[in-house]
N, C-alpha and C. Protein backbone atom coordinates (compact mmCIF):
# COMPACT_ATOMS: atom_id res chain seq x y z
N UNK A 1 -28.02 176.76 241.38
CA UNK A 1 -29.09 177.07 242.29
C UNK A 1 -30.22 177.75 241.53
N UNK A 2 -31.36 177.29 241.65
CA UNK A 2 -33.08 177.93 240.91
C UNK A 2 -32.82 179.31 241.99
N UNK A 3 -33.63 180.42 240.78
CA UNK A 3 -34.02 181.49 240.90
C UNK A 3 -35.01 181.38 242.17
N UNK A 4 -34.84 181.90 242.61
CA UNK A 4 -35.87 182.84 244.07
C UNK A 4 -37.26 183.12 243.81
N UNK A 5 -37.87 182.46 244.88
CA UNK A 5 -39.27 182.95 244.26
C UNK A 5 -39.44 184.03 245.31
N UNK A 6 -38.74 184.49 245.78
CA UNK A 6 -39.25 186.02 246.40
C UNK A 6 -38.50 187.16 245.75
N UNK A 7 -39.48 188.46 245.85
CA UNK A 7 -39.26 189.02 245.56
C UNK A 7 -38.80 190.30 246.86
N UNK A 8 -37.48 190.96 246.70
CA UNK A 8 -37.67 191.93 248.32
C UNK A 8 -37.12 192.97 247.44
N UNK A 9 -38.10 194.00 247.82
CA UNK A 9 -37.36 195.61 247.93
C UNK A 9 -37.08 196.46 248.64
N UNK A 10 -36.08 196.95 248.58
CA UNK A 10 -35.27 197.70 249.79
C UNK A 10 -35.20 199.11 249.40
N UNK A 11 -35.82 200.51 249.92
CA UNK A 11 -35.08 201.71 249.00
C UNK A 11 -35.45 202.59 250.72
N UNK A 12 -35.06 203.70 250.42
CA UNK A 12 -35.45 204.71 251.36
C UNK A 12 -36.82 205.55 251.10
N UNK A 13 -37.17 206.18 252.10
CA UNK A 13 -38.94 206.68 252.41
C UNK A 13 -38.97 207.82 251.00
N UNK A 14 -39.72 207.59 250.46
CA UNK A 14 -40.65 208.46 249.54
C UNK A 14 -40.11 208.01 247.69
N UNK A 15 -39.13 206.52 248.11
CA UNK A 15 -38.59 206.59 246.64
C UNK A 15 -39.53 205.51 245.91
N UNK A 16 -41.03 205.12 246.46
CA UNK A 16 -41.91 204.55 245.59
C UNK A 16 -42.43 202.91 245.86
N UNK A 17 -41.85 202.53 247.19
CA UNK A 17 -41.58 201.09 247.34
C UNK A 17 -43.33 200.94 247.23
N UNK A 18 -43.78 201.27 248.00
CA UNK A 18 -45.31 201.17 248.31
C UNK A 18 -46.19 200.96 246.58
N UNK A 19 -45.55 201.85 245.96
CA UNK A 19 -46.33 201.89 244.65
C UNK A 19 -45.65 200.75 243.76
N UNK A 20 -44.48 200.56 244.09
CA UNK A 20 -43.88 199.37 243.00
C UNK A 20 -44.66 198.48 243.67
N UNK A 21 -44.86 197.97 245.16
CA UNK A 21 -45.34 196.70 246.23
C UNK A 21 -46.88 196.33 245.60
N UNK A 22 -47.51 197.60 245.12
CA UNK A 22 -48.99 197.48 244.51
C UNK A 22 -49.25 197.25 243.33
N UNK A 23 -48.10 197.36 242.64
CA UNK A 23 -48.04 197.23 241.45
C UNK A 23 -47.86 195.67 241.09
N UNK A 24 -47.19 195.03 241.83
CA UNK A 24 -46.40 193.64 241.39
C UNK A 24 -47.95 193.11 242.00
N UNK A 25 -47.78 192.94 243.12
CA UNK A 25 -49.02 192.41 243.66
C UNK A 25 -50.27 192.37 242.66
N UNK A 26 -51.11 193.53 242.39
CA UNK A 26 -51.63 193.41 241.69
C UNK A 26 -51.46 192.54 239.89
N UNK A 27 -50.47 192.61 239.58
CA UNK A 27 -49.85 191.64 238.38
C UNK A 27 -49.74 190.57 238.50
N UNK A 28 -49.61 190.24 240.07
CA UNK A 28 -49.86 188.75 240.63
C UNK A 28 -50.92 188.27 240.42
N UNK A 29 -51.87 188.91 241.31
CA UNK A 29 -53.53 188.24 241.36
C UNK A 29 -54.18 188.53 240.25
N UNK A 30 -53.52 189.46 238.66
CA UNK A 30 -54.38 189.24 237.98
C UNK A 30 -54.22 188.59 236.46
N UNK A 31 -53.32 188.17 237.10
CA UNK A 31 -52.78 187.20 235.83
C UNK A 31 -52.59 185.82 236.23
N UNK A 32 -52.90 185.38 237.46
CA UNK A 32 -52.86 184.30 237.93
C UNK A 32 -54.06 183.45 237.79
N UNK A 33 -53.97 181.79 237.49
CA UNK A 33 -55.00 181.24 237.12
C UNK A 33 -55.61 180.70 238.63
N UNK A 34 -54.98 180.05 239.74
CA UNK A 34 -55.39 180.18 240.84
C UNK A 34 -57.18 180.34 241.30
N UNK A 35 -57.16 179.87 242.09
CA UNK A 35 -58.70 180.29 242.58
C UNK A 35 -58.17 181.03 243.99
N UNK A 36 -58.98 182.26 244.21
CA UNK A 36 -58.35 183.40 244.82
C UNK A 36 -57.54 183.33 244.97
N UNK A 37 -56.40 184.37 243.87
CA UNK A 37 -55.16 184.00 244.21
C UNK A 37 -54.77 185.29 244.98
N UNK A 38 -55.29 185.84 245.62
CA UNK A 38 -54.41 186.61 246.91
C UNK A 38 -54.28 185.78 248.00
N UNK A 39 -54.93 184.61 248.43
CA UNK A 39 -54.61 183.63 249.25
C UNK A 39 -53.26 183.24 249.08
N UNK A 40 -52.87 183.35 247.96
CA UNK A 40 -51.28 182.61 247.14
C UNK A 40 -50.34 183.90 247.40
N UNK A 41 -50.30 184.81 247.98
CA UNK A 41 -49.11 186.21 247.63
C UNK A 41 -49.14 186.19 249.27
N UNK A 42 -47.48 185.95 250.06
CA UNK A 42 -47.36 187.13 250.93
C UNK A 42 -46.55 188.48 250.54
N UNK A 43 -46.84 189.38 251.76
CA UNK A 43 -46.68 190.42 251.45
C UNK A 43 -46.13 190.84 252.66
N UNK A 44 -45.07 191.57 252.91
CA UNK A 44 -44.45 191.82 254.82
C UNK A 44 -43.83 192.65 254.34
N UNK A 45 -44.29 193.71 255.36
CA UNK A 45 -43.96 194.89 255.56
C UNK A 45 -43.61 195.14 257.15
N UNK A 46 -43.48 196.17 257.51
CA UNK A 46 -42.53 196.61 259.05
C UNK A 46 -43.83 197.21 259.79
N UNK A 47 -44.02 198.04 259.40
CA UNK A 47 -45.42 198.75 260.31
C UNK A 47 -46.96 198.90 260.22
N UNK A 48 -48.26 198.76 260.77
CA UNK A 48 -48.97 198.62 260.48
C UNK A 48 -49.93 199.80 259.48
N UNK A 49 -49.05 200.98 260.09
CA UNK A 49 -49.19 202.27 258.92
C UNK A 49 -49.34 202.03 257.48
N UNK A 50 -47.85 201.25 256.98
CA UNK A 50 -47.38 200.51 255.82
C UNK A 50 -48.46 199.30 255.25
N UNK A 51 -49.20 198.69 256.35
CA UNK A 51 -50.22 197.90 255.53
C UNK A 51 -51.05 197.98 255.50
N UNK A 52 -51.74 199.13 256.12
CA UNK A 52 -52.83 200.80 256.07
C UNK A 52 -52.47 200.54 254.51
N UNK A 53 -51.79 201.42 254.45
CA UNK A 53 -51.39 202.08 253.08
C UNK A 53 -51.58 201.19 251.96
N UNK A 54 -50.87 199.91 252.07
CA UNK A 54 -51.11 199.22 251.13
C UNK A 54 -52.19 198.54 250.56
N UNK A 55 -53.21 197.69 251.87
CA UNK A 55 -54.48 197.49 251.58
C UNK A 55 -55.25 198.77 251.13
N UNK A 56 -54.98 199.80 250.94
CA UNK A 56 -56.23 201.12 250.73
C UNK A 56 -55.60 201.07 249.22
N UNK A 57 -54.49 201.31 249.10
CA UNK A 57 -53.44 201.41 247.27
C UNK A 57 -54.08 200.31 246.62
N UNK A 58 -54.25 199.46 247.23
CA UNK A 58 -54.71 198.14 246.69
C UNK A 58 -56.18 198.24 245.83
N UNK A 59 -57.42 198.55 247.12
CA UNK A 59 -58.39 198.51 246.91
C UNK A 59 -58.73 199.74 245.97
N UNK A 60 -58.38 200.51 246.02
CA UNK A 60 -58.61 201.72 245.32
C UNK A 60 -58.20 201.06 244.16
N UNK A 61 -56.86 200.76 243.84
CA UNK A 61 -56.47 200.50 242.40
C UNK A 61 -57.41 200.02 241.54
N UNK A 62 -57.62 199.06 242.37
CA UNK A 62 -59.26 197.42 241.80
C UNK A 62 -60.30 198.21 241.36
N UNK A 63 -60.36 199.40 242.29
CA UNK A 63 -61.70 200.16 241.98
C UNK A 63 -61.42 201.05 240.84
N UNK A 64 -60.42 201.33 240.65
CA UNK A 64 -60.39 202.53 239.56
C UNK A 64 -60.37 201.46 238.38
N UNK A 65 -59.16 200.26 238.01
CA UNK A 65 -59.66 199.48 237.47
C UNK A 65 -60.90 199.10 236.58
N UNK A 66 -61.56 199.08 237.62
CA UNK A 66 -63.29 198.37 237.49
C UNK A 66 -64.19 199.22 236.85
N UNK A 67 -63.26 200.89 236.96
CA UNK A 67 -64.28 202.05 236.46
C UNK A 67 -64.59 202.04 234.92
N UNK A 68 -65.82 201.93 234.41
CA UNK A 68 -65.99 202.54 233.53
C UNK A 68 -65.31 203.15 232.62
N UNK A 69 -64.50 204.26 233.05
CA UNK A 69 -64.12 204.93 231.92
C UNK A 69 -62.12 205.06 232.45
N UNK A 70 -61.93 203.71 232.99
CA UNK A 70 -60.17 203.50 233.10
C UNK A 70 -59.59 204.18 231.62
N UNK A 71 -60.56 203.79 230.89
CA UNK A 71 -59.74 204.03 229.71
C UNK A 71 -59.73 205.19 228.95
N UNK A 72 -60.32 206.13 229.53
CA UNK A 72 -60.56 207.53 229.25
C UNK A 72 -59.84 208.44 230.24
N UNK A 73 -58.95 207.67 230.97
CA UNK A 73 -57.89 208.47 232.26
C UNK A 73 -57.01 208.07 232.03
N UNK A 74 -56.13 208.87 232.10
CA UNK A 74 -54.44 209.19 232.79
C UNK A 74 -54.20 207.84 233.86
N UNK A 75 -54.23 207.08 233.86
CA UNK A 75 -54.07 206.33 235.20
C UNK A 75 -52.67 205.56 235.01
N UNK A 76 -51.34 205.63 235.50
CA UNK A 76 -50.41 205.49 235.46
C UNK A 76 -49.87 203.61 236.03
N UNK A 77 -50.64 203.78 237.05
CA UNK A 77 -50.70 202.00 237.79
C UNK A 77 -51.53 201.69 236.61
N UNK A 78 -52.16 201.63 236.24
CA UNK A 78 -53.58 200.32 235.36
C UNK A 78 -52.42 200.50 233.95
N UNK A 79 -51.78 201.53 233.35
CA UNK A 79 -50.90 201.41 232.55
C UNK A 79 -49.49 201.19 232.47
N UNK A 80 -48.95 201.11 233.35
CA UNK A 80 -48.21 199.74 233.93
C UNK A 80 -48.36 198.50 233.91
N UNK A 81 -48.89 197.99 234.80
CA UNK A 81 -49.82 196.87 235.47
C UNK A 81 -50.19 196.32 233.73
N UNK A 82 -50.55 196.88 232.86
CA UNK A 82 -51.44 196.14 231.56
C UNK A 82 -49.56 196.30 230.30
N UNK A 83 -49.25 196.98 230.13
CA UNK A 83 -47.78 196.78 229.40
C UNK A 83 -46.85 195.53 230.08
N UNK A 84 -46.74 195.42 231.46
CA UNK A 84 -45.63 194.95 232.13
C UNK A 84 -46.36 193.44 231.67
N UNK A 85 -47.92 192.75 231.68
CA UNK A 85 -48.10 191.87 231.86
C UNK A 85 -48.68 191.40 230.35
N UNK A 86 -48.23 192.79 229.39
CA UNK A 86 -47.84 192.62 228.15
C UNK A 86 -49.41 192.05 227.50
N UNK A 87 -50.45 193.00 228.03
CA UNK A 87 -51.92 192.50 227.97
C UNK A 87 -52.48 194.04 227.51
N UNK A 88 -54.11 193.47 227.00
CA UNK A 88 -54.60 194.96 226.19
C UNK A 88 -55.46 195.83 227.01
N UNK A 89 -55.92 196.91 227.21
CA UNK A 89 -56.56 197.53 228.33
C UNK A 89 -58.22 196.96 227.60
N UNK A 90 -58.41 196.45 226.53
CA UNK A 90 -59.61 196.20 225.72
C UNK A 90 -59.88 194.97 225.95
C-alpha cells in the first residue's frame, strides 16, 4: 500500500499543534511549484477559534518573512521552515 498523502496531528491543548499546522503548511506553499498553491493544501480543524488562529499564524508568519531584516531576528518558524526544506535564508 503507497504512503498517505495526509498528514493528521493529534496532541493535547498547549503542546504546539497550531505551530507545527503553520509550519508544514507554510513549507507547502513555499516550496511548491503550483500556481497558487494554497488552493492545493486542505487544512481541518474543529473550531472556528482554531482557524482564527491559524489564518492570523499564517499571515503574520508571511509578513515577518517578507521583513526586511528576518535575518537580523531570532525568528524560530522562518528557521525551521528554511532548514526543514533544507534551503538558504539568502
Amino acid at each position: 500500500m503507497a504512503g498517505s498523502i495526509f498528514n493528521i496531528y493529534n496532541a493535547s491543548a498547549g503542546s504546539g499543534k497550531t505551530f507545527t499546522l503553520v509550519k508544514e503548511y507554510l513549507k507547502i506553499i513555499l516550496s511548491s511549484k503550483e500556481f497558487l498553491p494554497h488552493r492545493h493544501v486542505l487544512a481541518i480543524t474543529f473550531t472556528n477559534k482554531a482557524v482564527d488562529e491559524m489564518k492570523t499564524r499564517i499571515i503574520d508568519a508571511l509578513t515577518d518573512f517578507a521583513s526586511s531584516d528576518i535575518l537580523d531576528q531570532k525568528n524560530n518558524l522562518f528557521c525551521q521552515v528554511v532548514d526543514e526544506l533544507k534551503s538558504s535564508p539568502y
